[in-house]
Protein backbone atom coordinates (compact mmCIF):
# COMPACT_ATOMS: atom_id res chain seq x y z
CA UNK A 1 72.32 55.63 10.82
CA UNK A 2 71.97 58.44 8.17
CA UNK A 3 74.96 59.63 6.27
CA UNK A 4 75.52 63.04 7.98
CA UNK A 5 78.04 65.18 8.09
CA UNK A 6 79.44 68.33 10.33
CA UNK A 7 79.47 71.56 10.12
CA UNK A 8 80.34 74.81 12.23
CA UNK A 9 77.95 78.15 12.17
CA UNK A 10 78.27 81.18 14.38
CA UNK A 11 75.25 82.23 16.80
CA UNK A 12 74.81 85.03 18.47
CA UNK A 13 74.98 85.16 22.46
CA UNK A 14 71.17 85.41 22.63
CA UNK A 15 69.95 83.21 19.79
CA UNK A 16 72.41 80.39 21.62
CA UNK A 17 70.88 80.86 24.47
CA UNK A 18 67.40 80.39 23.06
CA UNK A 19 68.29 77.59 21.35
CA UNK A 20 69.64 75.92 24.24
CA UNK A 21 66.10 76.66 26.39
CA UNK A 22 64.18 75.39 23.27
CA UNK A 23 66.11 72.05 23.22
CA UNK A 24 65.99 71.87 27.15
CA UNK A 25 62.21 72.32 27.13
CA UNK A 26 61.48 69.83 23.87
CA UNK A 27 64.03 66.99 25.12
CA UNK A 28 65.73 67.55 22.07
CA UNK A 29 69.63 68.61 21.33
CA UNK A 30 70.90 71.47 19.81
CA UNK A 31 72.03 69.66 17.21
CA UNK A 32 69.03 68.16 16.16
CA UNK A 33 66.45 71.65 16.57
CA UNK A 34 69.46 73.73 14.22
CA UNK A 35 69.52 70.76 11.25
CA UNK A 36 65.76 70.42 11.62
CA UNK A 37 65.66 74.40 11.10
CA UNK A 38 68.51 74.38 8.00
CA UNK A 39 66.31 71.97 6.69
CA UNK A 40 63.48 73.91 6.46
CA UNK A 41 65.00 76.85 5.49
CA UNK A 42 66.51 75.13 2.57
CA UNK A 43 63.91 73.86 1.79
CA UNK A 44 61.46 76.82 1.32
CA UNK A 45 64.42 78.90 -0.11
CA UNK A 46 65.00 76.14 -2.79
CA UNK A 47 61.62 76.11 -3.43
CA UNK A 48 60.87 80.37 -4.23
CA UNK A 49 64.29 80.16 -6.25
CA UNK A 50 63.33 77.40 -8.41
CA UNK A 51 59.86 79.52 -8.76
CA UNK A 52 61.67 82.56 -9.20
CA UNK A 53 63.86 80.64 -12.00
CA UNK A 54 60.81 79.15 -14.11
CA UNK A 55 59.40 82.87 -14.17
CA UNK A 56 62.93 84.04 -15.69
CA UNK A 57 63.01 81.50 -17.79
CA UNK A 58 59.45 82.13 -19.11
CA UNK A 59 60.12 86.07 -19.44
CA UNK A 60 63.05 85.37 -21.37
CA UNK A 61 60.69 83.21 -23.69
CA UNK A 62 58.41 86.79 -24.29
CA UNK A 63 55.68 85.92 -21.71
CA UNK A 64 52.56 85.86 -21.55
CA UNK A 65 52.41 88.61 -19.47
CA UNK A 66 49.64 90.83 -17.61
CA UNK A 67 50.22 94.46 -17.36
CA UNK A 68 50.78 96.01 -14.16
CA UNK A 69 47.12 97.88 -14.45
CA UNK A 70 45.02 94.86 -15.40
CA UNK A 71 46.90 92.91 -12.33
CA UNK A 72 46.04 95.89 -10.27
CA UNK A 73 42.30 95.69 -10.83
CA UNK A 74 42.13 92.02 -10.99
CA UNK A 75 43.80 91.93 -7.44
CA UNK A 76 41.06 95.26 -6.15
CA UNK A 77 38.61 93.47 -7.61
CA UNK A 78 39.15 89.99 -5.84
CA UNK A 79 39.75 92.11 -2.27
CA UNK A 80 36.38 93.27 -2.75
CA UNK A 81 34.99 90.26 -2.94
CA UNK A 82 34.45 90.11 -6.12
CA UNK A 83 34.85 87.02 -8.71
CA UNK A 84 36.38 88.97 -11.94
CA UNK A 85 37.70 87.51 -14.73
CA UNK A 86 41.23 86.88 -14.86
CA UNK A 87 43.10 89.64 -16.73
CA UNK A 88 44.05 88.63 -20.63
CA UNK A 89 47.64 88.00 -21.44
CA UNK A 90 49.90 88.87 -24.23
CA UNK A 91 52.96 87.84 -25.83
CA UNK A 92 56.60 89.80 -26.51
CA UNK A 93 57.33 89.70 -30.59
């Protein structure tokens, strides 16, 4: 068995009661579907803060950076269908 613990969260009356359906109609429990879905959520969320972090962190160095414009054409460009090149960089001094 897996070391596990418990823990208590609030639902509303109508996410309860489709969580109850969904685990009645996969053979699962509750308990299992709301872990399983904490799980993922964690794990996404942990995923686009540590992203979010690293891009901080590399700010905080001085860059590189892209200005907004070049970013902005590079993106039009690629929605057309385009294959520009990718807009040039610079540092903070």
């Amino acid at each position: 068995m897996s070391d596990t613990t418990t823990m208590t969260v609030r639902l509303s009356k109508e996410l309860k009661g489709k969580l109850e359906r969904l685990a009645k109609s996969t053979k699962r429990s509750k308990s299992y579907l709301a872990a399983e879905a904490i799980a993922d959520y964690v794990e996404l969320n942990a995923w686009q803060v540590e992203q979010i972090r690293k891009a901080v962190e590399k700010a905080d160095a001085g860059g590189p950076f892209v200005t907004d414009e070049d970013a902005g054409r590079y993106l039009e460009a690629l929605a057309r269908g385009e294959k520009p090149e990718p807009p040039k960089t610079f540092r903070v001094r």
